[in-house]
Every structure is written in C-alpha cells, then in structure tokens.
Protein backbone atom coordinates (compact mmCIF):
# COMPACT_ATOMS: atom_id res chain seq x y z
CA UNK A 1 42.78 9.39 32.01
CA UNK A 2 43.54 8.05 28.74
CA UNK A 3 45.84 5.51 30.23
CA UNK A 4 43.36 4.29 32.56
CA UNK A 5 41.00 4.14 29.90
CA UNK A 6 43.18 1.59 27.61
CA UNK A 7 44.13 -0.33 30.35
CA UNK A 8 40.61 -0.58 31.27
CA UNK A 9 39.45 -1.91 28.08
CA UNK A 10 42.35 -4.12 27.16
CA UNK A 11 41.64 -5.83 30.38
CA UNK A 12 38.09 -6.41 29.37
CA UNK A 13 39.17 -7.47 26.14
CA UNK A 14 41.23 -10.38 27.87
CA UNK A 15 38.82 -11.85 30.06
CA UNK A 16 36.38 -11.62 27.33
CA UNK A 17 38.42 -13.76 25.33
CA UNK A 18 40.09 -15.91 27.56
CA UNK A 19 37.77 -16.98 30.22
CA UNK A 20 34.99 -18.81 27.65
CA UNK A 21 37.67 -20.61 26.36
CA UNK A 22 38.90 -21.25 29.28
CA UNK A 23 35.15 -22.35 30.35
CA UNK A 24 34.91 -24.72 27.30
CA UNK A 25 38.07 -26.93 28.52
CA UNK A 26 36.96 -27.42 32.06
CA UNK A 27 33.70 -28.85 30.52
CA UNK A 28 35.59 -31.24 28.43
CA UNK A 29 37.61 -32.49 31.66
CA UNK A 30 37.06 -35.75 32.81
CA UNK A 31 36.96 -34.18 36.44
CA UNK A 32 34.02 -31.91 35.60
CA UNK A 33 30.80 -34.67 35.79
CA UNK A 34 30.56 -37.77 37.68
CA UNK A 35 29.37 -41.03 36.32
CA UNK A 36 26.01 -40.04 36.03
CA UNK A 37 27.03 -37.51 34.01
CA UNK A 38 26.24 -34.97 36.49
CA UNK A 39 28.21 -31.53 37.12
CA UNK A 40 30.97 -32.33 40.43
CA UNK A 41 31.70 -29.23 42.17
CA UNK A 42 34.81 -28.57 40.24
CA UNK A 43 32.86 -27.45 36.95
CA UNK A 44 30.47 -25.69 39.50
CA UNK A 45 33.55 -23.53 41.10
CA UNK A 46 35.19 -22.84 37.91
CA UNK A 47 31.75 -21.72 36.05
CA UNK A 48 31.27 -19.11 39.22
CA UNK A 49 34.89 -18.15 38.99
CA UNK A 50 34.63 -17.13 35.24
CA UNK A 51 31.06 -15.98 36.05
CA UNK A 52 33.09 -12.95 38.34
CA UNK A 53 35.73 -12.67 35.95
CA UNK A 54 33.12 -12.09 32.96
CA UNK A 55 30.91 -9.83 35.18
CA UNK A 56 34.44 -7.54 36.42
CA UNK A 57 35.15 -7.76 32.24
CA UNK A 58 32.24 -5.82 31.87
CA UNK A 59 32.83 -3.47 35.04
CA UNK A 60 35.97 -2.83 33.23
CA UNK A 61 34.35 -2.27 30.07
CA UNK A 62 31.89 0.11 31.21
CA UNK A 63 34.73 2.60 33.60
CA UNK A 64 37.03 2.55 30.64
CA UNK A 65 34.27 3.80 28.95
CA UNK A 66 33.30 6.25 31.63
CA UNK A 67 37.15 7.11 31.88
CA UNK A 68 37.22 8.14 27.99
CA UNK A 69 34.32 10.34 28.20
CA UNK A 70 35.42 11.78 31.42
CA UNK A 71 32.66 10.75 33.78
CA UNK A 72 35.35 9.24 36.26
C-alpha cells in the first residue's frame, strides 16, 4: 500500500501546485473578460475545471492518507 500511498500524495502535491498557477494565467488572458470587463465563459470553464482538479487533489490527499494508515 505504500506505493499507492506516494503516488497518491505526489499527485495531490501536483495539482496543488500547478492548477492555481495555472488559474492565475487564464485570468491574465485577454480571452478571459469581455469589454466590460466581465468574466466570458472561457475563465468560467477553466475556473470549474481547476475547481475538480483541486477538489480530486484533495480526494487524493485524503486516500493516500487513508492508504498509509491502512484504512483502504
């Protein structure tokens, strides 16, 4: 289980750190508000699509942690 467990946790690691940043460059593209200044539906797809990879982060997070302490 130990395996699982690191793979688990480096994979929550990653989207941890990658999808904010990821976030913060969307917002900066000239795509993401219209001329009102107004979000378009690109910024509005990509902030639910890091919105599911942040919340599977944490699913990740918490069955690596089950996985160490053997609860899985």
């Amino acid at each position: 289980m130990i395996p699982l467990a690191v793979l688990l946790l480096l994979n929550a690691a990653f989207n941890a750190l990658v999808w904010p940043r990821f976030y913060t460059r969307v917002a900066k593209d000239p795509r993401a508000r219209d001329e009102d200044g107004r979000a378009t539906a690109f910024l509005k797809v990509h902030a639910v699509l890091i919105a599911i990879a942040l919340v599977l982060a944490l699913v990740s997070l918490l069955a690596g942690i089950a996985a160490l302490t053997g609860a899985l």
